[in-house]
Structures are given as structure tokens and as C-alpha cells.
N, C-alpha and C. Protein backbone atom coordinates (compact mmCIF):
# COMPACT_ATOMS: atom_id res chain seq x y z
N UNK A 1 -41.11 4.43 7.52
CA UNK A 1 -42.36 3.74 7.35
C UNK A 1 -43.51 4.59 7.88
N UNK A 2 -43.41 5.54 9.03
CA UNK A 2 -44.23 6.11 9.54
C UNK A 2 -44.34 7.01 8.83
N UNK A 3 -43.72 7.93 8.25
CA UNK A 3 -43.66 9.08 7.69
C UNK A 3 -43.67 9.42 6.58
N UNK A 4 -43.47 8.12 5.87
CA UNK A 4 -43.47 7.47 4.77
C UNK A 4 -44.99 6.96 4.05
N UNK A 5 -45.37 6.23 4.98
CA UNK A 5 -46.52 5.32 4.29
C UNK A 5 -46.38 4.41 3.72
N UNK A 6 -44.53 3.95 3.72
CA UNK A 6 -44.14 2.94 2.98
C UNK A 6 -44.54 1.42 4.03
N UNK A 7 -44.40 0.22 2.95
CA UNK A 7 -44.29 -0.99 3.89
C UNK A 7 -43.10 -1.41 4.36
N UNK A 8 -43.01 -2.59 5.04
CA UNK A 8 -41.35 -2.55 5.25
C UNK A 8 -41.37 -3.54 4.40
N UNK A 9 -39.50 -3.31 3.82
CA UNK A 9 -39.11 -3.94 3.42
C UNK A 9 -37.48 -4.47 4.13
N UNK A 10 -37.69 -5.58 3.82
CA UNK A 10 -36.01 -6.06 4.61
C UNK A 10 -35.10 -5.77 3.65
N UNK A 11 -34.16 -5.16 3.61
CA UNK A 11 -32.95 -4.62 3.09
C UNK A 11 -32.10 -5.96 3.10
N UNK A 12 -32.10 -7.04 3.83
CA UNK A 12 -31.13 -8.03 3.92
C UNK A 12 -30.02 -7.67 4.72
N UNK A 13 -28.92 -9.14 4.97
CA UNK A 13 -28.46 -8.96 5.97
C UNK A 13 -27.28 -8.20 5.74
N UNK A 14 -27.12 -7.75 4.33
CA UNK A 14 -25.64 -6.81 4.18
C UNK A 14 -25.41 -5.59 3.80
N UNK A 15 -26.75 -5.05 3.78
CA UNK A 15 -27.67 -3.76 3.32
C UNK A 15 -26.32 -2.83 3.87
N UNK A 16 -26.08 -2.89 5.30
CA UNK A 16 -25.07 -1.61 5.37
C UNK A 16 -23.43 -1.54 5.19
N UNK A 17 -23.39 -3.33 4.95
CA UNK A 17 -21.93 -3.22 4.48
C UNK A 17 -21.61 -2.87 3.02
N UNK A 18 -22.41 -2.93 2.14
CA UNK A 18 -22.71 -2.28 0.39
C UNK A 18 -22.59 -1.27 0.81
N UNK A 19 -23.36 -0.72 1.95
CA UNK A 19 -23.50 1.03 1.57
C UNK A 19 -22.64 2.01 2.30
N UNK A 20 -22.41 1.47 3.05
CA UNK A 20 -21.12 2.09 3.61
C UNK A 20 -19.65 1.28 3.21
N UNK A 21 -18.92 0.61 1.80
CA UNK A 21 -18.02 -0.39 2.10
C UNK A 21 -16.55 0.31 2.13
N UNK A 22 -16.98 2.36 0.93
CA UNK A 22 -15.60 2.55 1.42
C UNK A 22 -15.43 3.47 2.51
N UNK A 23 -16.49 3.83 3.35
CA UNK A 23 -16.04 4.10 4.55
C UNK A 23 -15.72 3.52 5.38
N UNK A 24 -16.05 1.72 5.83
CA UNK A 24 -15.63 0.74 6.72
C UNK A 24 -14.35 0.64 6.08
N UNK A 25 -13.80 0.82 4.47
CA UNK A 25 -12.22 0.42 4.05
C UNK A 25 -11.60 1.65 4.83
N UNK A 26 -11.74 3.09 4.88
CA UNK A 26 -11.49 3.87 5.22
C UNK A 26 -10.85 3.76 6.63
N UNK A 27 -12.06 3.60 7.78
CA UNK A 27 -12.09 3.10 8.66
C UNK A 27 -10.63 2.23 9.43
N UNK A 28 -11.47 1.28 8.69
CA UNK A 28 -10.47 -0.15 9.17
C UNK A 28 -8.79 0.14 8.90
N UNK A 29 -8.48 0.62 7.61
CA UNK A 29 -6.87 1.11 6.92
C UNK A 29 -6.86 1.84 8.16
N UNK A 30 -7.49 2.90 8.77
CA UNK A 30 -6.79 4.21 9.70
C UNK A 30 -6.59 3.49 10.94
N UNK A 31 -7.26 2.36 11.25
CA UNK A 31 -7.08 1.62 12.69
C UNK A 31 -6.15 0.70 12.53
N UNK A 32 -5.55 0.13 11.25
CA UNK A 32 -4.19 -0.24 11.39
C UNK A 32 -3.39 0.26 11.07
N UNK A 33 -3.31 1.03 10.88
CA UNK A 33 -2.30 2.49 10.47
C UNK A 33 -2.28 2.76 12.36
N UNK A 34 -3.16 2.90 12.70
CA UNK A 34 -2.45 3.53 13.96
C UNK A 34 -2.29 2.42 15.11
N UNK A 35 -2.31 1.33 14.33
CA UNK A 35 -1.40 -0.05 15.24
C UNK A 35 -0.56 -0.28 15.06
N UNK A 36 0.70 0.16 14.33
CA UNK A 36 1.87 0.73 13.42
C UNK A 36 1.86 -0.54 12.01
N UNK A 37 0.98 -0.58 11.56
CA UNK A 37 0.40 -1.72 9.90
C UNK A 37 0.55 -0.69 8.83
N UNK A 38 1.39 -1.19 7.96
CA UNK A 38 1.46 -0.43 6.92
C UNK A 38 0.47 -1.00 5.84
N UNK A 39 -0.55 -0.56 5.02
CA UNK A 39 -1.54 -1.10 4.62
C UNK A 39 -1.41 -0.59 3.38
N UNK A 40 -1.77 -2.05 2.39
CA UNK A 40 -2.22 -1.67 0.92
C UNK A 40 -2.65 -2.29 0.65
N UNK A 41 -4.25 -1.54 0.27
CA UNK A 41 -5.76 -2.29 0.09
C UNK A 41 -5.57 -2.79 -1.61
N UNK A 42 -5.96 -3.90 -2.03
CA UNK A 42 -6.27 -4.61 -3.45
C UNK A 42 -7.56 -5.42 -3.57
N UNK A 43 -8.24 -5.20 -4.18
CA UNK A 43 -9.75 -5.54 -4.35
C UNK A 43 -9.45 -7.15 -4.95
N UNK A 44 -10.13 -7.79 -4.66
CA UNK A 44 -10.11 -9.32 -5.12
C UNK A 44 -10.92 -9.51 -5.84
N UNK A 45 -10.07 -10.13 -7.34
CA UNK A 45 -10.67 -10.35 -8.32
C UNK A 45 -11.87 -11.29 -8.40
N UNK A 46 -13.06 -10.45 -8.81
CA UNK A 46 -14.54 -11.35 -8.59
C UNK A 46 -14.46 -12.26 -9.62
């Protein structure tokens, strides 16, 4: 905004779970992987 000249805008409250969602899948699989969880991710049908 400063550097910008832009106004703010609110991104909303899920702005960084969209934008980061397959690095939090990433994430999350490697932290139960190393809780000994054998993991297999399937997207739920919208």
C-alpha cells in the first residue's frame, strides 16, 4: 500500500489458505508421515 499507492483491500478470511493450499497439503501429509500415518490425499467431490 505504501509503495504501491494502492488502497487496501481485504483479501478475506481465506486469502492464504487458496494460495498456499498445496503447500499446507504438502505440509500437513509430511507431518503425518512422520507420526508413522500412512497418507492418501483424495480431493472431495465439489
Amino acid at each position: 500500500m505504501l509503495t504501491s499507492g494502492e488502497l487496501y483491500r481485504d483479501l478475506g478470511p481465506h486469502h492464504f489458505d487458496h494460495r498456499a493450499k498445496a503447500a499446507n497439503t504438502r505440509r500437513l501429509v509430511t507431518r503425518l508421515q512422520n507420526l508413522g500415518y500412512a497418507v492418501q490425499i483424495t480431493p472431495l467431490a465439489a
